[in-house]
C-alpha atoms as a PDB file:
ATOM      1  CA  UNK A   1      86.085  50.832 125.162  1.00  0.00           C
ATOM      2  CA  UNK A   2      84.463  52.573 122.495  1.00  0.00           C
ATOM      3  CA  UNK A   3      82.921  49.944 119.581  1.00  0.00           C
ATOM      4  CA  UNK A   4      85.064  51.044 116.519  1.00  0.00           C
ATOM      5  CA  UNK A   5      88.331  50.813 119.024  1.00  0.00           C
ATOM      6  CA  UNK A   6      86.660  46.980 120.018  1.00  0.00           C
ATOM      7  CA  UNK A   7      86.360  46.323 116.658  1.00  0.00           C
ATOM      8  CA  UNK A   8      89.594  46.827 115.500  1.00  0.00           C
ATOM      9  CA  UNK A   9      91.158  45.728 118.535  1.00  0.00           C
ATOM     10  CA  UNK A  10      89.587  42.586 118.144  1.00  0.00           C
ATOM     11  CA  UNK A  11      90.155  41.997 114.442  1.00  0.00           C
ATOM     12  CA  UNK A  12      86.202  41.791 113.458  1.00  0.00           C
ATOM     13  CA  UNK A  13      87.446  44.565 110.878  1.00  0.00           C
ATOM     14  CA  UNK A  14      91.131  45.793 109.786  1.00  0.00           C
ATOM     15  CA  UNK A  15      90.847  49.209 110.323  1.00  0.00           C
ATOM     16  CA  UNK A  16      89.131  51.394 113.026  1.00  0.00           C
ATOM     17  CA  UNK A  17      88.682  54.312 110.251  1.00  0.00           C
ATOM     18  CA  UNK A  18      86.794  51.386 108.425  1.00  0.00           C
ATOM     19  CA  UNK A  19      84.769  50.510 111.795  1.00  0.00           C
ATOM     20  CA  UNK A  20      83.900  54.131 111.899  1.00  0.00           C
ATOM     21  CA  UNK A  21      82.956  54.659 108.646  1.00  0.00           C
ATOM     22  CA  UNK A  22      80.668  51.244 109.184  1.00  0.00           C
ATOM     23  CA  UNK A  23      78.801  52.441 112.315  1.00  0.00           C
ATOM     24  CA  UNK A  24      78.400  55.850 109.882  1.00  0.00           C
ATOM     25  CA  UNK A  25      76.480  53.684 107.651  1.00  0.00           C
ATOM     26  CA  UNK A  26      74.212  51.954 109.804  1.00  0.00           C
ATOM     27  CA  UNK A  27      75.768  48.294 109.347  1.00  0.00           C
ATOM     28  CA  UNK A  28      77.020  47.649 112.972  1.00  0.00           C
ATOM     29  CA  UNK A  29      74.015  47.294 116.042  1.00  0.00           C
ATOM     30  CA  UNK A  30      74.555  45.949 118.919  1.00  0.00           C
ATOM     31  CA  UNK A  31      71.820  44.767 121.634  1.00  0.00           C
ATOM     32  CA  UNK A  32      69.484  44.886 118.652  1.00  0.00           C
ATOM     33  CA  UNK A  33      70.150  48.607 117.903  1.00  0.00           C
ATOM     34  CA  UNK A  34      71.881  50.568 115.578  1.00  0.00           C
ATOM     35  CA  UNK A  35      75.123  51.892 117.184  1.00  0.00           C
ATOM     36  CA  UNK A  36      77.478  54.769 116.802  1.00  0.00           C
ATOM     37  CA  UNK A  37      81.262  54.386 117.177  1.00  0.00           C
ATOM     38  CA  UNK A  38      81.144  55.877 120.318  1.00  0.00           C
ATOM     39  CA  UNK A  39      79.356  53.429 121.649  1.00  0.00           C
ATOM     40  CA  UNK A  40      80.937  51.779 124.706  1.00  0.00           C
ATOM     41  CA  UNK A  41      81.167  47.900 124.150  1.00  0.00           C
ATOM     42  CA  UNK A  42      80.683  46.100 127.712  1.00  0.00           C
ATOM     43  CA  UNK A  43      81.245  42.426 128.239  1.00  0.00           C
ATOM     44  CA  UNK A  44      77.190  40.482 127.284  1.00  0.00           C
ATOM     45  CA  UNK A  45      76.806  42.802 124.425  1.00  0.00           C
ATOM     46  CA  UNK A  46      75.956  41.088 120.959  1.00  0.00           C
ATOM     47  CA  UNK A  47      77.144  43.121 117.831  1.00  0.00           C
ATOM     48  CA  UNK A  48      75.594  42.400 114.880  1.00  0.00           C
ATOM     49  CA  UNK A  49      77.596  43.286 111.586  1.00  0.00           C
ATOM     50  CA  UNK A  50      76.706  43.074 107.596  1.00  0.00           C
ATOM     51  CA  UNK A  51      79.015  42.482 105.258  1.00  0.00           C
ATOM     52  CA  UNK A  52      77.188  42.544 102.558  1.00  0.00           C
ATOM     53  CA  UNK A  53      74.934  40.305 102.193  1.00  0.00           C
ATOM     54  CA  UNK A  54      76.626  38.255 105.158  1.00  0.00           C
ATOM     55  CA  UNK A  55      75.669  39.003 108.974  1.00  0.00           C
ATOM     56  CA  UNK A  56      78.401  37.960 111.757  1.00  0.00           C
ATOM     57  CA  UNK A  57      76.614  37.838 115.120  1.00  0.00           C
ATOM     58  CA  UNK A  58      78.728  37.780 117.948  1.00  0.00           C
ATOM     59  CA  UNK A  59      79.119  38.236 121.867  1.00  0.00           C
ATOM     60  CA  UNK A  60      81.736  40.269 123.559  1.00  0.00           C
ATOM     61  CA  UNK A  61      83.332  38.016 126.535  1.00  0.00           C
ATOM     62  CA  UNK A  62      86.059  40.049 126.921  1.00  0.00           C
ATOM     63  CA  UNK A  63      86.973  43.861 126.454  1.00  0.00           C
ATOM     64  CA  UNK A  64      90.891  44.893 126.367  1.00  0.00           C
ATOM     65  CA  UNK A  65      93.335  47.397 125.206  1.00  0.00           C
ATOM     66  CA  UNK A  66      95.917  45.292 123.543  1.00  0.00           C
ATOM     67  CA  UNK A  67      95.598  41.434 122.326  1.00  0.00           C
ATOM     68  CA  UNK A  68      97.751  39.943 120.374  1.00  0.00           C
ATOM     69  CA  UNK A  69      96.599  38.682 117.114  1.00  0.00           C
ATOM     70  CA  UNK A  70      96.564  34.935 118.299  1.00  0.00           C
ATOM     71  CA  UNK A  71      94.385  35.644 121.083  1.00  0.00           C
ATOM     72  CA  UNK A  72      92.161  38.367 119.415  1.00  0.00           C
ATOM     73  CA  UNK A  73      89.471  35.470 118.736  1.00  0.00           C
ATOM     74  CA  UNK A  74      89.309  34.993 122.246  1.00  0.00           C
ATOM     75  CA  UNK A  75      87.391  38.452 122.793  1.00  0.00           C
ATOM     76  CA  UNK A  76      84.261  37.009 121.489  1.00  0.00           C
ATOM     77  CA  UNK A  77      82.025  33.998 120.637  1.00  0.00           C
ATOM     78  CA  UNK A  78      80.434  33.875 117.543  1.00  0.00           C
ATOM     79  CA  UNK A  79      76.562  33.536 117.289  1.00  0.00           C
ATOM     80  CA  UNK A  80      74.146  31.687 114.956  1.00  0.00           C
END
């Protein structure tokens, strides 16, 4: 699944136009490198996102098409 598609899908942000326009802009990495939004998100991978002057870290244990919004959390684990 492509990142901006995992992104959205998994609620990390709203939008997948505002994913996109995030990997654009150089605030999304994952594995420790900056990634496009055609990236393709496999289960292990850590994405790394700045919100400002916030960082979520998080790790991917699941990749699907369609979650519901109570089990969208479930995708990933959150990192410190």
């Amino acid at each position: 699944m492509r990142l901006d598609k995992y992104l959205k899908v998994s609620r990390l942000i709203k939008r997948r136009s505002v994913a996109n326009d995030a990997c654009d802009s150089e605030r999304i990495s994952v594995n420790g490198r900056e990634a496009k939004a055609s990236y393709q998100v496999k289960e292990g991978d850590v994405i790394e996102i700045a919100f400002g002057q916030r960082t979520l870290k998080v790790q991917v244990t699941q990749v699907a098409d369609n979650v519901s919004k109570a089990d969208a959390p479930a995708m990933y684990k959150e990192i410190m």
